[in-house]
Protein backbone atom coordinates (compact mmCIF):
# COMPACT_ATOMS: atom_id res chain seq x y z
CA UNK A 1 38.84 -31.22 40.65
CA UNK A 2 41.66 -28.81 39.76
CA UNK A 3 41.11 -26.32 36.97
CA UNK A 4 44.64 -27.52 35.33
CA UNK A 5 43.84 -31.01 35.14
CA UNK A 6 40.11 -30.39 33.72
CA UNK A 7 42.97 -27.86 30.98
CA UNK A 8 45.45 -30.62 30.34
CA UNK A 9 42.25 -32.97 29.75
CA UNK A 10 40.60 -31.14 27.25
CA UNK A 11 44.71 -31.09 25.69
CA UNK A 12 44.46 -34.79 26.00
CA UNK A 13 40.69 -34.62 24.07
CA UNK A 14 42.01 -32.66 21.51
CA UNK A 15 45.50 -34.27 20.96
CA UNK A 16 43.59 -37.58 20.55
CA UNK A 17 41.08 -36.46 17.64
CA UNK A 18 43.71 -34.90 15.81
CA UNK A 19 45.68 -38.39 15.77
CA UNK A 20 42.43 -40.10 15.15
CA UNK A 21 41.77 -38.33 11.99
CA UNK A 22 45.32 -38.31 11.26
CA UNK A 23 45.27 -41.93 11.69
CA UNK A 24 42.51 -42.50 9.37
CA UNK A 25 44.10 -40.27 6.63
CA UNK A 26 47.11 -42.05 6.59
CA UNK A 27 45.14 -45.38 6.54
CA UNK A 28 43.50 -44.33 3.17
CA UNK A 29 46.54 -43.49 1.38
CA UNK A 30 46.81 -40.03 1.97
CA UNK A 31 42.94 -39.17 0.94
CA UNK A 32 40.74 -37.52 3.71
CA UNK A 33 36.71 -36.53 2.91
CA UNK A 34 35.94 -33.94 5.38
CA UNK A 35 32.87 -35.65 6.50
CA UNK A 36 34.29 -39.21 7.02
CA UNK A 37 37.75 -36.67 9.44
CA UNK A 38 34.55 -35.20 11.02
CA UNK A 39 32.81 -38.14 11.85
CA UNK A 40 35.81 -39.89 12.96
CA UNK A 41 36.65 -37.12 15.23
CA UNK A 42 33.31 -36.61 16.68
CA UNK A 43 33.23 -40.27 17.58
CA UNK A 44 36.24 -39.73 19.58
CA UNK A 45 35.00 -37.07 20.85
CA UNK A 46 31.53 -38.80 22.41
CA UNK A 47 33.80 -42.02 23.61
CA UNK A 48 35.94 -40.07 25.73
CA UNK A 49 33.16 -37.57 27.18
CA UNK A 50 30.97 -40.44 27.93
CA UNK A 51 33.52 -42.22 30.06
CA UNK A 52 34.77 -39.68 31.50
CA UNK A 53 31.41 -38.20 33.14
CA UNK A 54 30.57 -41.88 33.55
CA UNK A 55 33.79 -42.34 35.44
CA UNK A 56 32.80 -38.81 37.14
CA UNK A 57 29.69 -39.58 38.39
CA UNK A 58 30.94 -42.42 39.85
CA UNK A 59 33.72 -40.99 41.48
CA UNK A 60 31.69 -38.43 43.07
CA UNK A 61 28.50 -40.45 43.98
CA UNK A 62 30.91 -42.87 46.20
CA UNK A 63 32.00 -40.19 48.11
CA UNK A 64 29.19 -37.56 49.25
CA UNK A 65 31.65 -34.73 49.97
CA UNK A 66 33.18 -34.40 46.82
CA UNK A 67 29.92 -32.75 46.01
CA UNK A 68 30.69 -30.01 48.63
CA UNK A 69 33.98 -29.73 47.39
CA UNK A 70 32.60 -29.03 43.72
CA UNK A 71 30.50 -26.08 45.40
CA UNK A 72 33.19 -24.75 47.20
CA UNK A 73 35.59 -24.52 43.99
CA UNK A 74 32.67 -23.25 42.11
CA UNK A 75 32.03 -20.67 44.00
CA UNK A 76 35.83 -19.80 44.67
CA UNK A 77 36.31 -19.67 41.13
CA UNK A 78 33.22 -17.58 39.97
CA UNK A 79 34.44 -15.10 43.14
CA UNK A 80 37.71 -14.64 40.87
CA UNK A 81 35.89 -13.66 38.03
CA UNK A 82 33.00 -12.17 38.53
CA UNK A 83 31.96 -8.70 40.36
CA UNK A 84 30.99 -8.82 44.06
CA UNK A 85 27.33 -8.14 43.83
CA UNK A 86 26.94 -11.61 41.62
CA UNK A 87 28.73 -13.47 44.59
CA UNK A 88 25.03 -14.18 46.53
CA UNK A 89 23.42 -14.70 42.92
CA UNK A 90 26.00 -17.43 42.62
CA UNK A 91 26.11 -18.65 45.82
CA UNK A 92 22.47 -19.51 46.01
CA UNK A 93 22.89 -21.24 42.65
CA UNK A 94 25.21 -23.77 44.12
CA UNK A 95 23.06 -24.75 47.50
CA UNK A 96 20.55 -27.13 45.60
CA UNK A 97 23.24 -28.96 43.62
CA UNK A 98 23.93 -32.92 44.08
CA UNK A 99 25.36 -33.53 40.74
CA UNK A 100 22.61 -36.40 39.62
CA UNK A 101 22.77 -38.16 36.71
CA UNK A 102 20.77 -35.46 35.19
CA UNK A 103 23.43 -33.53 35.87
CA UNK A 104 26.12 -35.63 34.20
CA UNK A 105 23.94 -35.97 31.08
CA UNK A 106 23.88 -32.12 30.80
CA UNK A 107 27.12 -31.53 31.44
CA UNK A 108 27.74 -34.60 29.07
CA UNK A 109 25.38 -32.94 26.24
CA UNK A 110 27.19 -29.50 26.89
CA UNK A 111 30.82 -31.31 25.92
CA UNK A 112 29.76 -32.37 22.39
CA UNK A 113 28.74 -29.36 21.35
CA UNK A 114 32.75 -28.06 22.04
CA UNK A 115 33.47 -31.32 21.10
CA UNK A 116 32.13 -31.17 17.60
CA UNK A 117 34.48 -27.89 16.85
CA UNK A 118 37.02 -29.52 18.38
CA UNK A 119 36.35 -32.57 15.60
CA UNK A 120 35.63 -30.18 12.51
CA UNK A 121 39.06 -27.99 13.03
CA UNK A 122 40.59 -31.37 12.95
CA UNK A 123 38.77 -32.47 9.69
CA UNK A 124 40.03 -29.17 8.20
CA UNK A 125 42.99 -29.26 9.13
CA UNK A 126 43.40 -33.03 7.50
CA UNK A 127 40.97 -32.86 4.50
CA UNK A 128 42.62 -34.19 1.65
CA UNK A 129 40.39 -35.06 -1.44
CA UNK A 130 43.83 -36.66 -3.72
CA UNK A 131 47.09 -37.05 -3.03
CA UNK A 132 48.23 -35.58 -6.38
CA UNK A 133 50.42 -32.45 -5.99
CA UNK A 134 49.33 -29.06 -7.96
């Protein structure tokens, strides 16, 4: 529940697409299509989110007060960075949440769609249509 371990996951998301597509370059002889790096990537992308709010929701629904302990960070962390006179706006926001499963699916949803620019800068970055040299 630590800020730098939700940072140093997303390093370990995007470390692993970039080695996935990688991967699958090297596997074809050197020839990427951007769409096949893109889909590759994006499916590593939805494997790892999936498990890990799946592992989430788990870890939080077998103990009751890690919920509380979400709100409490939450708030903490929104008290950092935003003005005083949100504080109550943002406060009341956290008092009905239980993380459900509806919930997790949102927050789930919410990661592909970073997910999937994670996945296309590593198809760019790996496209390669031929191996011949210009």
């Amino acid at each position: 529940m630590s800020l730098g371990v939700s940072w140093a996951s997303l390093l370990i998301l995007i470390l692993a697409v970039l080695m996935a597509v990688n991967h699958q370059r090297k596997n074809q002889d050197g020839i990427l299509v951007f769409k096949d790096g893109l889909k590759t990537g994006f499916v590593v992308v939805v494997l790892a989110n999936l498990l890990f709010y799946l592992f989430f929701y788990i870890i939080i629904k077998s103990d009751p007060e890690l919920v509380t302990i979400l709100k409490q960070q939450g708030i903490e962390f929104y008290k950092k960075v935003l003005p005083e006179d949100q504080w109550k706006d943002i406060e009341k926001s956290y008092e009905d949440f239980n993380f459900l499963l509806s919930d997790a699916l949102k927050y789930f949803a919410k990661s592909l769609i970073g997910g999937f620019f994670i996945a296309l800068f590593a198809a760019m970055i790996y496209k390669r249509e031929s191996t011949r040299l210009i």
